[in-house]
C-alpha atoms as a PDB file:
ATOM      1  CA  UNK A   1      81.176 108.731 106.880  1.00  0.00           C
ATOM      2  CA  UNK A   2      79.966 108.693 110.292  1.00  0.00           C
ATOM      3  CA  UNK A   3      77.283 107.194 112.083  1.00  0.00           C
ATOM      4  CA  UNK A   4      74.419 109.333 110.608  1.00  0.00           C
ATOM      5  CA  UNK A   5      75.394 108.460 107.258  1.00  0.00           C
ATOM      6  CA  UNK A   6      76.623 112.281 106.468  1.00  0.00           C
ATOM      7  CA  UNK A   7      79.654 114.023 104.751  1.00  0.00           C
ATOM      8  CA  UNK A   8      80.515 117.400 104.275  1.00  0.00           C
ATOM      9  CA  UNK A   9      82.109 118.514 101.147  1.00  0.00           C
ATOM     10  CA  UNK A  10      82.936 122.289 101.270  1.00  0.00           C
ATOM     11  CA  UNK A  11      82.331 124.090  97.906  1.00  0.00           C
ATOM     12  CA  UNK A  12      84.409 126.939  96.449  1.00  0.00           C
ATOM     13  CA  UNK A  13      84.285 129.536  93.899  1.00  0.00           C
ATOM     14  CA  UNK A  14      87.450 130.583  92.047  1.00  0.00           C
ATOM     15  CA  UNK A  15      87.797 133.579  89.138  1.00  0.00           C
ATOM     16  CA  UNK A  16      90.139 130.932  87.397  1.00  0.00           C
ATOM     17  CA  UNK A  17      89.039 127.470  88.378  1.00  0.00           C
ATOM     18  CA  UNK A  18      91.220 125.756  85.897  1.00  0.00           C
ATOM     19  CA  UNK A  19      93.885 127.431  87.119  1.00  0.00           C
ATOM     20  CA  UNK A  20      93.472 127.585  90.464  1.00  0.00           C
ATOM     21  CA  UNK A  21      92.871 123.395  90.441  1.00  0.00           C
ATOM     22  CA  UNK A  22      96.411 122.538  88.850  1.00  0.00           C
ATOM     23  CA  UNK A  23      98.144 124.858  91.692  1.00  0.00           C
ATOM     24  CA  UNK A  24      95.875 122.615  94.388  1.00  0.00           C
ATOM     25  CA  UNK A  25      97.230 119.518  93.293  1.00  0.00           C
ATOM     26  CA  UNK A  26     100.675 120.633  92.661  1.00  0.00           C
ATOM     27  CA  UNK A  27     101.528 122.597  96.218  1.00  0.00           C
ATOM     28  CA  UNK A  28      99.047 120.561  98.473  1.00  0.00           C
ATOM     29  CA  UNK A  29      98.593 117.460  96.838  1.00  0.00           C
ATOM     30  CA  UNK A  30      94.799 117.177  95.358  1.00  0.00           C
ATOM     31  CA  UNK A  31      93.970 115.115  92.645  1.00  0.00           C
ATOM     32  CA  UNK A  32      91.594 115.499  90.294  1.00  0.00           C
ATOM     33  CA  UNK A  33      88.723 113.286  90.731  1.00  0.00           C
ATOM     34  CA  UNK A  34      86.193 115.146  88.115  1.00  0.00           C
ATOM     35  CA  UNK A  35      86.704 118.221  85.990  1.00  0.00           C
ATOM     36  CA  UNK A  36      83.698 119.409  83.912  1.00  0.00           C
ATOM     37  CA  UNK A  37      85.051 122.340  81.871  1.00  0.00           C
ATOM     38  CA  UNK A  38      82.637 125.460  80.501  1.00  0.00           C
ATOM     39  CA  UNK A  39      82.998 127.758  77.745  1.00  0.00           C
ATOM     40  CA  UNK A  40      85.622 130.120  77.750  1.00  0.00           C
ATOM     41  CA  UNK A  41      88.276 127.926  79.596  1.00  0.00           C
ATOM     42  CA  UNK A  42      85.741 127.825  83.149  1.00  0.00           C
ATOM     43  CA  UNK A  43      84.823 125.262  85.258  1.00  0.00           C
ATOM     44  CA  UNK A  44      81.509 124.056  85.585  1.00  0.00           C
ATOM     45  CA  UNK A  45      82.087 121.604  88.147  1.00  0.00           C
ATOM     46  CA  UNK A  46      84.968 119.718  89.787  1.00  0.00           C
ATOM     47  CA  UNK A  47      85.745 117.152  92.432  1.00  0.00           C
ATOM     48  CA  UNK A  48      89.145 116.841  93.957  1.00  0.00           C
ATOM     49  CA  UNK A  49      89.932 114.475  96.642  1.00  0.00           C
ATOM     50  CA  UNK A  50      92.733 114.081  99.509  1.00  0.00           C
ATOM     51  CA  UNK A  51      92.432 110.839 101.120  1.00  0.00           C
ATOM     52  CA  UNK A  52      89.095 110.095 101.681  1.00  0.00           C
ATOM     53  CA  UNK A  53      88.095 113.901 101.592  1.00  0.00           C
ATOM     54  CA  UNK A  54      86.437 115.533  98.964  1.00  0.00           C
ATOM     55  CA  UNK A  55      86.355 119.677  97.945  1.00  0.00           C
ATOM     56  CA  UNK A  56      83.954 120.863  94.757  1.00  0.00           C
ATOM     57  CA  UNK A  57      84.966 123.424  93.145  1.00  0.00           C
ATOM     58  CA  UNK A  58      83.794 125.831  89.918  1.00  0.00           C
ATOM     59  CA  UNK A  59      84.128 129.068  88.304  1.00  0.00           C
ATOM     60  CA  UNK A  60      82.589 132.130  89.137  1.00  0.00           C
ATOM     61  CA  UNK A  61      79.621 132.415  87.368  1.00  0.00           C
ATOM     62  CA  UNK A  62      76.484 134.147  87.560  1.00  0.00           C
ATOM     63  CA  UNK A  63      74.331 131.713  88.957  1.00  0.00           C
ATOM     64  CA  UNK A  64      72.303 131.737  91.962  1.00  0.00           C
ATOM     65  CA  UNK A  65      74.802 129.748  94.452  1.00  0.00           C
ATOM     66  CA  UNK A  66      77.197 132.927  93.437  1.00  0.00           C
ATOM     67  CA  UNK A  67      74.814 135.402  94.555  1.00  0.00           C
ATOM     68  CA  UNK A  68      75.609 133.951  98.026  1.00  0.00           C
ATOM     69  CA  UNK A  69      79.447 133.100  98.086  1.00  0.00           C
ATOM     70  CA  UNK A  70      81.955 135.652  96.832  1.00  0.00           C
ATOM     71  CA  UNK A  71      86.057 135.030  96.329  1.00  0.00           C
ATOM     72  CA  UNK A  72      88.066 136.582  98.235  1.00  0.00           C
ATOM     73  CA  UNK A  73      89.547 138.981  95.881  1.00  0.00           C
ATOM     74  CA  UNK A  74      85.869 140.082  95.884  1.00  0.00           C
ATOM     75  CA  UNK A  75      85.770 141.055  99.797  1.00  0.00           C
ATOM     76  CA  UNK A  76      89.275 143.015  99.719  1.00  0.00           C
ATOM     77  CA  UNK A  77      91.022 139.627 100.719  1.00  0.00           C
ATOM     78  CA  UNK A  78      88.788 138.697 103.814  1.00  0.00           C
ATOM     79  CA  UNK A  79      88.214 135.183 103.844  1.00  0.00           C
ATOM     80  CA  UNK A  80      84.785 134.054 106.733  1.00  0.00           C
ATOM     81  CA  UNK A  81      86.283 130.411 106.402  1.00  0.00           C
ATOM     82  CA  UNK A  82      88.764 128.160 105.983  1.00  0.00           C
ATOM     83  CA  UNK A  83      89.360 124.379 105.490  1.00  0.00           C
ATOM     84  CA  UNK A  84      91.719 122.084 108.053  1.00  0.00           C
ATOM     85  CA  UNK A  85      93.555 119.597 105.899  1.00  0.00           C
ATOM     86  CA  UNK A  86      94.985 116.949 108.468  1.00  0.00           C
ATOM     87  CA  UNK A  87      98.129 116.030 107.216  1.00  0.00           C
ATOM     88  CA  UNK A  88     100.699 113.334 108.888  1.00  0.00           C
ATOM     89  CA  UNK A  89     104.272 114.576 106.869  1.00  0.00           C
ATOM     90  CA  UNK A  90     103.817 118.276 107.892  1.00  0.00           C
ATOM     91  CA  UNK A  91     107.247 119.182 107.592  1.00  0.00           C
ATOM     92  CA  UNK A  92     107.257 117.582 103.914  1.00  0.00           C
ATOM     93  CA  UNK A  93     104.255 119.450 103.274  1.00  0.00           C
ATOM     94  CA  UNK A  94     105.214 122.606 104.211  1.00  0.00           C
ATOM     95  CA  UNK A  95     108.235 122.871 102.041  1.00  0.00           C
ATOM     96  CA  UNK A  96     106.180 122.055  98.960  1.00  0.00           C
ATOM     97  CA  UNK A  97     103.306 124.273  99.418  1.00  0.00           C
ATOM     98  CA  UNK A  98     106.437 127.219  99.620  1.00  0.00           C
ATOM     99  CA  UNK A  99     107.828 125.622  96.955  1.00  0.00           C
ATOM    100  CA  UNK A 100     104.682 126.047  94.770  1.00  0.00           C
ATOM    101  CA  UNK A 101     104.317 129.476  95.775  1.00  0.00           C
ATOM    102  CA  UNK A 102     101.792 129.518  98.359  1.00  0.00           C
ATOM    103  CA  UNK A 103     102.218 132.320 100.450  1.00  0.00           C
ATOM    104  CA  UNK A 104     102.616 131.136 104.223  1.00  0.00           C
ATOM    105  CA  UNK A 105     100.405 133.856 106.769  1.00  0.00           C
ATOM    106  CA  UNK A 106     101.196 131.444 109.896  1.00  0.00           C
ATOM    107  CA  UNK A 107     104.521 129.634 110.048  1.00  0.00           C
ATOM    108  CA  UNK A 108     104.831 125.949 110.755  1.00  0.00           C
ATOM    109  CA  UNK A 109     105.180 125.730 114.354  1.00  0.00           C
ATOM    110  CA  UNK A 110     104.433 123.034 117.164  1.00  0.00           C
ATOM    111  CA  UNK A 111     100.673 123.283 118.512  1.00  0.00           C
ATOM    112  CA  UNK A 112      99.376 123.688 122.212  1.00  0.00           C
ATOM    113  CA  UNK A 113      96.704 121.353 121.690  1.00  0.00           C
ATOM    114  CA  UNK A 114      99.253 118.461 119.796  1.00  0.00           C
ATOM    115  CA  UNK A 115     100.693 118.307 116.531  1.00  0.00           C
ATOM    116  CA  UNK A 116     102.358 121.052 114.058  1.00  0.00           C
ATOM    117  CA  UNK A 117     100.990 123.323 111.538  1.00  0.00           C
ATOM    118  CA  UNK A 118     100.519 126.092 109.184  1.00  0.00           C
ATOM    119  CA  UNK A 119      98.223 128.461 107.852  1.00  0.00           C
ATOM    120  CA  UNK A 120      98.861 129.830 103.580  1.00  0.00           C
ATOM    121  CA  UNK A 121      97.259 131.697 101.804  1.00  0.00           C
ATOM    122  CA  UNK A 122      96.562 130.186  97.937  1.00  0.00           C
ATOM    123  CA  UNK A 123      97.211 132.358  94.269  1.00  0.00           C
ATOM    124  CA  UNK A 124      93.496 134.086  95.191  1.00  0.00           C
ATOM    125  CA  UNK A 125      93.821 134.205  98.463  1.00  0.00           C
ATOM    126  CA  UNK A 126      92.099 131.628 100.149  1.00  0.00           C
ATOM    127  CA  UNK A 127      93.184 130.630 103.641  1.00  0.00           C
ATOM    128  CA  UNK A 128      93.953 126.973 103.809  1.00  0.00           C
ATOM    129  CA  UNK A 129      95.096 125.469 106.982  1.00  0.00           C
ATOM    130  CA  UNK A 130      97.359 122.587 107.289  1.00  0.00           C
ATOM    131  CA  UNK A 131      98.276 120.315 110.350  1.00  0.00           C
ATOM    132  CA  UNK A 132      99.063 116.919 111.958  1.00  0.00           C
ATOM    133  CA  UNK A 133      96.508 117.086 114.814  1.00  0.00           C
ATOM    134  CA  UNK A 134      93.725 114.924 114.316  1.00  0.00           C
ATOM    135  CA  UNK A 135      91.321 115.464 116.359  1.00  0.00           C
ATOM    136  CA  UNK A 136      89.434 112.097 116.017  1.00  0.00           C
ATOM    137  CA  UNK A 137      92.231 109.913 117.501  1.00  0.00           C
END
């Protein structure tokens, strides 16, 4: 938390939430902090944390949030963001994301800026960006 008290917590919408949260913890490392399940196997609501970082996530529904946010299956694959997971083992890292199947669009490589990291994509295509830079030390 930082001086002001605030803390973001970015929200996303998967087609298969249930899903979609056992592959998170298993190739990146999430765990489950709160799982609400809905009828017909969806999500309602769930918390999953990395370190002190949280990320909520549901189902696709047909709410009013979802009027706003779409998957990216539903934009032909474009994605308009993507998180920055700092993350000191890269190298470790790396090899299990691959190893759970996540599909790698930038390869692990040494930064300009400091550190090493990698861009994959996740089973629905979310871009998720992983590296050891930390840009608050």
């Amino acid at each position: 938390m930082n001086q002001n008290g605030s803390i973001i917590i970015p929200t996303m919408r998967y087609k298969n939430a249930a899903t979609a949260i056992e592959w998170l913890c298993n190739a990146f490392g999430f765990e489950k902090h709160l799982v609400v399940p809905g009828e017909n196997e969806t999500i309602v609501h769930a918390q999953l944390t990395f370190g002190n970082a949280m990320l909520m996530i549901a189902s696709e529904n047909k709410s009013e949030f979802d009027k706003l946010v779409k998957t990216p299956k539903a934009v032909q694959g474009f994605n308009t963001q993507s998180p920055y997971i700092i993350i000191e083992a890269i190298d470790a890292h790396y090899k299990k994301a691959i190893s759970a199947g996540a599909k790698i669009v930038l390869d692990l490589k040494d930064e300009d800026h400091g550190g090493r990291g990698y861009s994959c994509k996740d089973p629905e295509g979310y871009i998720w960006n992983f590296g050891s830079y930390n840009p608050w030390v």
